[in-house]
Protein backbone atom coordinates (compact mmCIF):
# COMPACT_ATOMS: atom_id res chain seq x y z
CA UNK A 1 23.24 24.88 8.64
CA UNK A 2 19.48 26.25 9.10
CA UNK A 3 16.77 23.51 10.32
CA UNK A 4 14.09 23.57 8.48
CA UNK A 5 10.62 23.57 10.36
CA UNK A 6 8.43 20.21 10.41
CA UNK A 7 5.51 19.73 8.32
CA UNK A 8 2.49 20.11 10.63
CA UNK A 9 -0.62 18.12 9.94
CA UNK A 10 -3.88 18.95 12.01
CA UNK A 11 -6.61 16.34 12.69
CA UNK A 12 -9.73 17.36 13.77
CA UNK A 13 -12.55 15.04 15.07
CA UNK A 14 -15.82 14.93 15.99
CA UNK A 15 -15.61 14.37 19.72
CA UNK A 16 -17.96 11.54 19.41
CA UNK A 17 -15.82 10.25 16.38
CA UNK A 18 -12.95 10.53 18.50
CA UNK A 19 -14.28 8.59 21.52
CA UNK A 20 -14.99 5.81 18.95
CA UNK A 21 -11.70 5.78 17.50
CA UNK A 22 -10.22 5.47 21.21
CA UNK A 23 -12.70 2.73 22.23
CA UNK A 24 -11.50 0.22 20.34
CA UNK A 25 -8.04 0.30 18.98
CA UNK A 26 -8.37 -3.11 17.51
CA UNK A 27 -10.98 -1.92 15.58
CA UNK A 28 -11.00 -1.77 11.32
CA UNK A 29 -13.73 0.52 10.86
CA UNK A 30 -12.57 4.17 10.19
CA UNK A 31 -13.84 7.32 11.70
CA UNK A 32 -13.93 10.52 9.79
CA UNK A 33 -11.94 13.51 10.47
CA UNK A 34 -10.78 16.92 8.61
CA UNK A 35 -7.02 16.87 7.43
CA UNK A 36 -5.22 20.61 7.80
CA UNK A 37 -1.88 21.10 6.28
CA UNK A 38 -1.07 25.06 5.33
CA UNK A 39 -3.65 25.80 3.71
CA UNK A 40 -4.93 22.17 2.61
CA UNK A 41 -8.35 20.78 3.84
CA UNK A 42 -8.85 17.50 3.54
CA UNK A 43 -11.56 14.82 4.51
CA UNK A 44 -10.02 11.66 5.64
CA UNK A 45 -10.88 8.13 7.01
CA UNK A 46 -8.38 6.98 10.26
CA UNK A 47 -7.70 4.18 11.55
CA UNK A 48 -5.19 3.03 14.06
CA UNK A 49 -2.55 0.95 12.00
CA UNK A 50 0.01 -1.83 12.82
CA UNK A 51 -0.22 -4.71 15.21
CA UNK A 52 1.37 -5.10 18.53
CA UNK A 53 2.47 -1.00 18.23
CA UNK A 54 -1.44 -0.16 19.12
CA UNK A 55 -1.08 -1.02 22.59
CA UNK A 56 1.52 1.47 22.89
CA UNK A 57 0.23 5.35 24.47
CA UNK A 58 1.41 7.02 21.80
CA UNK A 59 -0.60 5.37 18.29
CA UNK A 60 -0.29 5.42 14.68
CA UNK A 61 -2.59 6.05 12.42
CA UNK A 62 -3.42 4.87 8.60
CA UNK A 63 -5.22 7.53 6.33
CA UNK A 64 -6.79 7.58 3.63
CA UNK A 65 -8.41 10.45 1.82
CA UNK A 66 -11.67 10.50 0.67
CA UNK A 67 -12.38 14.17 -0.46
CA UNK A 68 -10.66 15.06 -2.73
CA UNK A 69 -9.69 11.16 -3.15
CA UNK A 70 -5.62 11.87 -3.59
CA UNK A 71 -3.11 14.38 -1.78
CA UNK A 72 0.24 14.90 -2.58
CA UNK A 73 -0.11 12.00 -5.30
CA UNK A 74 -1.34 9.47 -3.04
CA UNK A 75 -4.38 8.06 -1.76
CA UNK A 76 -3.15 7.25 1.83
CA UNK A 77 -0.69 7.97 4.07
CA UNK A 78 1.07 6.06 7.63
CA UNK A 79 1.40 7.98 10.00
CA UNK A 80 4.40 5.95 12.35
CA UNK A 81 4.58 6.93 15.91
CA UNK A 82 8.32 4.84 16.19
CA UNK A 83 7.39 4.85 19.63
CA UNK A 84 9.71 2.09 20.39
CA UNK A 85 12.79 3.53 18.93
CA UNK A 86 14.33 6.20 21.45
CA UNK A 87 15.64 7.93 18.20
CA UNK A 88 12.92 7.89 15.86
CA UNK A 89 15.37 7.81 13.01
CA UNK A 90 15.95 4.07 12.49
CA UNK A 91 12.94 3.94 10.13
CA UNK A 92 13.69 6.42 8.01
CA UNK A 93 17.05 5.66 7.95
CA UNK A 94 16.93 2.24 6.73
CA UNK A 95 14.40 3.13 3.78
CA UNK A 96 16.51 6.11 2.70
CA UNK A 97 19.51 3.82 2.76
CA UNK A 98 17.85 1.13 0.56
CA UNK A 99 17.25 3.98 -2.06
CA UNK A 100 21.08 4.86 -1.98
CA UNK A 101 21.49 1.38 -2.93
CA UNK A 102 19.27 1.39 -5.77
CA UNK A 103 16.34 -0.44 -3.78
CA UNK A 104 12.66 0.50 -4.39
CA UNK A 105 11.70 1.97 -1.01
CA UNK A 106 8.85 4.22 0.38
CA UNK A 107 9.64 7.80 0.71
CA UNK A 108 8.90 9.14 4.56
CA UNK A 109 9.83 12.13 6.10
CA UNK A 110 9.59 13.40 9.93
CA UNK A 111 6.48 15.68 10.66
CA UNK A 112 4.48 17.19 13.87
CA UNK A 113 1.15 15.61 14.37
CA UNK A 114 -2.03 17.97 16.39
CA UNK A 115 -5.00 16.17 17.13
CA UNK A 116 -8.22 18.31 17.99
CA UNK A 117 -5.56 21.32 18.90
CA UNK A 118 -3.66 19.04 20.95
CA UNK A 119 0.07 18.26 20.11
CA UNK A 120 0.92 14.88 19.97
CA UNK A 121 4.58 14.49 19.37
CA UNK A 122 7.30 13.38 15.83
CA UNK A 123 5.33 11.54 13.36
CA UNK A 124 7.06 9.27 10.65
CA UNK A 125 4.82 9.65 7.33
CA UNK A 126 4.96 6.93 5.15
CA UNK A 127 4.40 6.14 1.27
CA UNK A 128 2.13 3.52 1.00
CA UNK A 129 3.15 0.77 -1.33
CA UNK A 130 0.63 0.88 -3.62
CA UNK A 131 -0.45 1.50 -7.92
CA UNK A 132 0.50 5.22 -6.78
CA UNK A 133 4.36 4.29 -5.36
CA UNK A 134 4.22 2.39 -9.10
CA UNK A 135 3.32 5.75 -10.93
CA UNK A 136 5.35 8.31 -8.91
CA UNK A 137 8.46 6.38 -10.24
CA UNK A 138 7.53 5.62 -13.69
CA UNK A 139 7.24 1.81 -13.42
CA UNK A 140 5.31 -0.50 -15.55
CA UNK A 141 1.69 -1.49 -14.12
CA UNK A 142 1.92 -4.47 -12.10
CA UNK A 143 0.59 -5.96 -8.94
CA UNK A 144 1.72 -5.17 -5.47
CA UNK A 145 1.48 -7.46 -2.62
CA UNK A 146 1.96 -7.10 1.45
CA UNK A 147 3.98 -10.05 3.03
CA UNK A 148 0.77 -9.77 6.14
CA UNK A 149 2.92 -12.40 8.52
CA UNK A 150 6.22 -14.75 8.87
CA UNK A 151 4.38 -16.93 6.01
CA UNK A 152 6.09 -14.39 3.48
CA UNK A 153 9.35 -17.07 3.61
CA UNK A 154 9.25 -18.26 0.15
CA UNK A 155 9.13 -21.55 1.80
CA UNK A 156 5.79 -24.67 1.04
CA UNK A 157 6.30 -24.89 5.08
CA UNK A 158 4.39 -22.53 7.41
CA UNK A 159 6.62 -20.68 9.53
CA UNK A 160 3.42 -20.23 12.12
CA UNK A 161 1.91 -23.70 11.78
CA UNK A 162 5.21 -25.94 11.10
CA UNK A 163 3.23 -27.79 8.30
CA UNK A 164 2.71 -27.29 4.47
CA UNK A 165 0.88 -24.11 3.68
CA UNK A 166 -2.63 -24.71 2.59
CA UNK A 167 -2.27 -22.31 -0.02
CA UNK A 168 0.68 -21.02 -1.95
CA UNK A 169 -0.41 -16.87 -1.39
CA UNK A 170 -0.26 -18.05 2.43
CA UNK A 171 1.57 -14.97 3.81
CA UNK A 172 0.68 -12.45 1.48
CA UNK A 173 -2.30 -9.96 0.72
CA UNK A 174 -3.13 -7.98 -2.89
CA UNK A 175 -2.56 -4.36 -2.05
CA UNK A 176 -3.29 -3.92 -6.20
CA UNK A 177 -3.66 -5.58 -9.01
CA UNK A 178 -5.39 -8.26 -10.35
CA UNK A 179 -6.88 -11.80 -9.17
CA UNK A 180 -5.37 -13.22 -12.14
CA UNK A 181 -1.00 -11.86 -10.87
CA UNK A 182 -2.21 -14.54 -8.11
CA UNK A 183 -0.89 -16.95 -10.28
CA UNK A 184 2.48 -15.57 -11.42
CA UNK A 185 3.03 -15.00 -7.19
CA UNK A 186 1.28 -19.00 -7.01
CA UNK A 187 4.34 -20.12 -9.43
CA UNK A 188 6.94 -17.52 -7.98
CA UNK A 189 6.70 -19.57 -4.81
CA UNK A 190 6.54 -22.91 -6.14
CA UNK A 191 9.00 -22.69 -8.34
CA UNK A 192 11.72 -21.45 -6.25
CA UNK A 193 10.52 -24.76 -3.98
CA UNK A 194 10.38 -27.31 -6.65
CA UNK A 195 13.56 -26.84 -9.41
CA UNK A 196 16.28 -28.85 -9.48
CA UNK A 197 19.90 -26.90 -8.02
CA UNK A 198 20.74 -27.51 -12.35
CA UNK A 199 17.89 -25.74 -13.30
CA UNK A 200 17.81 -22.94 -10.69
CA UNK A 201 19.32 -20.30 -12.27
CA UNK A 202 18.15 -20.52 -15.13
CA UNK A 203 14.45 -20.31 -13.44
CA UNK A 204 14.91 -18.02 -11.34
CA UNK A 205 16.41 -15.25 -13.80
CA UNK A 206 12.46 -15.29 -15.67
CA UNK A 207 10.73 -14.82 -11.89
CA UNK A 208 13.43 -12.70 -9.95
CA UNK A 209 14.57 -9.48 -10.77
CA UNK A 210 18.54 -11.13 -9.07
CA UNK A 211 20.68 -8.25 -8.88
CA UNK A 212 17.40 -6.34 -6.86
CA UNK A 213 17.19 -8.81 -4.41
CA UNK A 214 20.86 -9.30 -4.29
CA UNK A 215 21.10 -5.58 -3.32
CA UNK A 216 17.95 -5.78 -0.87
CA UNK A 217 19.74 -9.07 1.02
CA UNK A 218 22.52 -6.91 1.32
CA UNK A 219 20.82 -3.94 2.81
CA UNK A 220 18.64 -5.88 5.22
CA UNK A 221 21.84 -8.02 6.18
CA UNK A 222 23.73 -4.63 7.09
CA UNK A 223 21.10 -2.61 9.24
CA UNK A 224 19.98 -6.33 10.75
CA UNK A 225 16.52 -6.28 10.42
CA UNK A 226 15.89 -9.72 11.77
CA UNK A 227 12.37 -10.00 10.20
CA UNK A 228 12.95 -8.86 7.26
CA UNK A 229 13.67 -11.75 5.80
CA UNK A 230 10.08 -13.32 6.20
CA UNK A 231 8.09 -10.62 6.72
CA UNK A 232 8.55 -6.28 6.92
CA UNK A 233 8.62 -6.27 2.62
CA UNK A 234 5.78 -5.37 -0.46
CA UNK A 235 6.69 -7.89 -3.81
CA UNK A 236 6.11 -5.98 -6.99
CA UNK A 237 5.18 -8.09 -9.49
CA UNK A 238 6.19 -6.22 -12.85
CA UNK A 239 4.01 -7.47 -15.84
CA UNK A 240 5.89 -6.17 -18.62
CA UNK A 241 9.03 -8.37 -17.49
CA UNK A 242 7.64 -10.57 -15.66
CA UNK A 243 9.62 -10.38 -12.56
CA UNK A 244 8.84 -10.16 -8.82
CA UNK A 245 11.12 -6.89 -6.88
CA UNK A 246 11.35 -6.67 -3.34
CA UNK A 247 10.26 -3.67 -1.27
CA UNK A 248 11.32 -2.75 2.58
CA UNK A 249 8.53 -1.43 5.04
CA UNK A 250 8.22 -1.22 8.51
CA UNK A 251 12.22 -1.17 9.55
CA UNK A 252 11.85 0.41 12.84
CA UNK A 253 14.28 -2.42 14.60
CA UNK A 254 17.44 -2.18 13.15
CA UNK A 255 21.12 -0.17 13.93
CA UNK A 256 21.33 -1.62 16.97
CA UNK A 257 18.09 -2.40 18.59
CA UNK A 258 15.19 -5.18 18.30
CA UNK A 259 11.31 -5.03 17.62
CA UNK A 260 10.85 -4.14 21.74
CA UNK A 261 13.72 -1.61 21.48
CA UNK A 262 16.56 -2.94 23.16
CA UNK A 263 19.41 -3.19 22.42
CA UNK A 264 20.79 -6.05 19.30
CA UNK A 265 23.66 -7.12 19.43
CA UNK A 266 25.94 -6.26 16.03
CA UNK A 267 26.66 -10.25 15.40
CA UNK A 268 23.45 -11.58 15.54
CA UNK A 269 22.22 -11.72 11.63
CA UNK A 270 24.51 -13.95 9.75
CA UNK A 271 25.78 -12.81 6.52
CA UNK A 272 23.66 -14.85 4.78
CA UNK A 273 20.52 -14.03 6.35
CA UNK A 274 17.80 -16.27 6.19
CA UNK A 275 14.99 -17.56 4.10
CA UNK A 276 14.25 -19.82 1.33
CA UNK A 277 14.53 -18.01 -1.58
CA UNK A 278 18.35 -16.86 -0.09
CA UNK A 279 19.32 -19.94 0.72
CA UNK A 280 18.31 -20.93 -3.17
CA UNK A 281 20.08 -18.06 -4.73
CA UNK A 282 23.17 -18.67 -2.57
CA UNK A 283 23.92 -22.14 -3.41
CA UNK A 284 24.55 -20.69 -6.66
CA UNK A 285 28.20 -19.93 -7.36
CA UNK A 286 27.64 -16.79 -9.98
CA UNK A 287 24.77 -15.35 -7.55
CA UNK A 288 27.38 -16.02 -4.59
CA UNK A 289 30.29 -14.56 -5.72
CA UNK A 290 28.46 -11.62 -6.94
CA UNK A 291 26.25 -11.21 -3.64
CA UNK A 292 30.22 -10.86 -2.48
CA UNK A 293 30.94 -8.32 -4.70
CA UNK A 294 27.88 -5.91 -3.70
CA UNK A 295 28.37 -6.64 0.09
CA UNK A 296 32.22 -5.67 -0.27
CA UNK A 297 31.12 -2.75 -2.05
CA UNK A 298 28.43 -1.35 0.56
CA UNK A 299 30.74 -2.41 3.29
CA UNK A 300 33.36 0.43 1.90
CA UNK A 301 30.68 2.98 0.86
CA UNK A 302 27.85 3.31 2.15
CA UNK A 303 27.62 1.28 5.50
CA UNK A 304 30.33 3.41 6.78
CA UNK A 305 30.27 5.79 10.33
CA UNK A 306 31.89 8.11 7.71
CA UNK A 307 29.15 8.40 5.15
CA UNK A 308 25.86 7.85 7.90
CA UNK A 309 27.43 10.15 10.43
CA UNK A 310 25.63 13.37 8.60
CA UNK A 311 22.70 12.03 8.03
CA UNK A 312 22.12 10.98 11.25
CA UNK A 313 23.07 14.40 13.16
CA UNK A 314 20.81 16.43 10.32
CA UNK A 315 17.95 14.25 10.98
CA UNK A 316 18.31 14.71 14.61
CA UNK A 317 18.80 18.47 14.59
CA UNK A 318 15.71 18.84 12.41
CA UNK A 319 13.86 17.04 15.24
CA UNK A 320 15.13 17.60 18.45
CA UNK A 321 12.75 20.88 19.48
CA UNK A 322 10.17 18.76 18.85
CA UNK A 323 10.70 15.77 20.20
CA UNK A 324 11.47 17.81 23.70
CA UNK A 325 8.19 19.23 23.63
CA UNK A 326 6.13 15.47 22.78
CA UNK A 327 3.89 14.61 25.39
CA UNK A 328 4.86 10.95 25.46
CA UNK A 329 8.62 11.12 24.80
CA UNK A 330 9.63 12.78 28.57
CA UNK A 331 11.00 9.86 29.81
CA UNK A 332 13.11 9.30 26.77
CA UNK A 333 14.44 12.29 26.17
CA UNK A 334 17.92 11.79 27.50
CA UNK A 335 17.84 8.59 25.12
CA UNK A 336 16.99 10.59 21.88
CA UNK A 337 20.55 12.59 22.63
CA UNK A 338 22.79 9.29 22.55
CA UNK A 339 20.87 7.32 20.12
CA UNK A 340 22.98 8.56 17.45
CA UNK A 341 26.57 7.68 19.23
CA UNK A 342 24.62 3.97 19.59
CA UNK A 343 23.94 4.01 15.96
CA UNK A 344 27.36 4.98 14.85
CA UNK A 345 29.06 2.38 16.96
CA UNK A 346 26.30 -0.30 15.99
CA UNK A 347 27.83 0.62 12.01
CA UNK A 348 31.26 0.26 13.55
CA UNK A 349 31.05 -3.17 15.04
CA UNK A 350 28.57 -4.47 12.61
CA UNK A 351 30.53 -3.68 9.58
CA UNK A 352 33.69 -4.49 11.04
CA UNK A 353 31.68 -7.99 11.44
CA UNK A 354 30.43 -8.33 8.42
CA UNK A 355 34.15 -7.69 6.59
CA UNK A 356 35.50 -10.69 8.81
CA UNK A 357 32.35 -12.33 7.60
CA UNK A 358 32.50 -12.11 3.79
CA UNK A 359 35.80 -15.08 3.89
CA UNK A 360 32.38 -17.35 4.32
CA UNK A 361 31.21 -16.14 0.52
CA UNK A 362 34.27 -16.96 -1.35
């Protein structure tokens, strides 16, 4: 099979821009810089992007284009280092897996980032979740909102302060949309805090898109994405039905390893998983049984050594010269050549797990 050559993007700064970007990593305000891919010029705004992941040597960076105002469809771009995941698959892995299951989720692909001539390793570029994601797939205009911190649990407690949230968007910030979908997201929440078990399914049917988030418990249960549950998701609130969908992001930690990249072990996610809104649709003996159905399902398709093994050696093929050649991946090397062995046998154990697991769902 021939490997096809990486996209290459080129950013080129001002050296004073540069020095300003570097000075301050913490830092919101963007510097400008020109965009080169083929024969594409582009000006762009960067900024480095994520939280605790800009302390780490190698960065990532959030773009946004400015001139013209869209590339490609889209109005910015994330630009993931995965510098904390020796393969620098696990990412793309999980989002491409949600799609197989019928899961909105951001299209990324693997490219080789140059900065001022200099090469600076494998890049992850990300969709942003945005009115653009909405109109690339046809969808209905709605409002799209970022779950920002663990207050994203579909929960009237805080999860960071252990006390009632001040306010019911607690958690969660517009990406787009209007200041009036605040309310449907305002009632979303309280709602799924405040019916009556009787009443619940009924309710939750006119707010929830079910079989969606059925699907996305499943997927996040599977690759173990421990915060996933509360935070690492986009809700895309659909006006013309009315009903909330979620969306992965950011699933860097999963087959096999944590948010520090080490190693997780396959048992540590209950089958369940965790939040409010889970717990709610789980105590409900149709949404149950059929959560059963869709895990069994997965469990026999598509969370299987058999149908990931591929996938996992094409991706790595397809990046393996260049990883050996990125300046800040020396000393990991020789851990980008077994990741994928750890990966299989994390899909192994874990769904062997999970199997043993689904007794707990009848």
């Amino acid at each position: 099979m021939a490997i096809r050559n990486l996209p290459t993007y080129h950013l080129h700064f001002h050296p004073l821009d540069l020095f300003e970007l570097r000075s301050d990593i913490w830092s919101e305000v963007p510097v400008q810089a020109t965009l080169k891919n083929r024969k594409k010029k582009l000006q762009v705004d960067v900024v480095y992007r994520g939280s605790h992941i800009r302390k780490f040597k190698k960065k990532s960076y959030h773009i946004q284009f400015y001139k013209p105002k869209t590339f490609k469809g889209v109005k910015e771009l994330h630009l993931n280092s995965e510098f904390n995941d020796p393969s620098l698959l696990r990412n793309k892995l999980s989002l491409d897996f949600f799609s197989q299951l019928g899961i909105l989720s951001p299209k990324s692909h693997h490219m080789a980032l140059n900065i001022n001539s200099n090469y600076e390793g494998v890049y992850l570029a990300l969709e942003s979740v945005d009115e653009h994601f909405l109109k690339d797939r046809c969808l209905p205009p709605g409002a799209i909102y970022y779950a920002v911190n663990d207050d994203a649990n579909f929960s009237l407690m805080s999860e960071i302060d252990q006390d009632v949230k001040k306010s019911l968007k607690v958690g969660y910030e517009r990406k787009c949309g209007h200041k009036a979908d605040d309310l449907a997201l305002e009632k979303f929440i309280y709602n799924i805090n405040s019916t009556p078990p009787a009443k619940f399914e009924e309710m939750i049917s006119k707010h929830l898109h079910v079989e969606q988030y059925l699907k996305w418990l499943a997927g996040i249960v599977c690759v173990q994405n421990f915060d996933g549950f509360v935070h690492n998701y986009a809700l895309y609130y659909n006006r013309k039905n009315h009903l909330f969908q979620l969306i992965p992001w950011d699933y860097d930690a999963t087959w096999g390893r944590d948010v520090n990249g080490k190693d997780l072990h396959p048992e540590y996610v209950r089958i369940e998983g965790f939040n409010t809104l889970s717990a709610r649709l789980l105590a409900v003996p149709t949404y149950r049984r059929h959560y059963h159905e869709i895990l069994t399902s997965i469990l026999e398709t598509e969370f299987t050594t058999r149908n990931m093994e591929t996938k996992i050696s094409s991706l790595q093929e397809q990046i393996c010269p260049y990883v050996q050649k990125d300046p800040y991946l020396k000393d990991k090397a020789h851990m980008f050549l077994n990741e994928a062995e750890l990966i299989l046998t994390f899909i192994k154990k874990r769904n062997a797990y999970l199997k043993k697991e689904l007794k707990k769902l009848q």
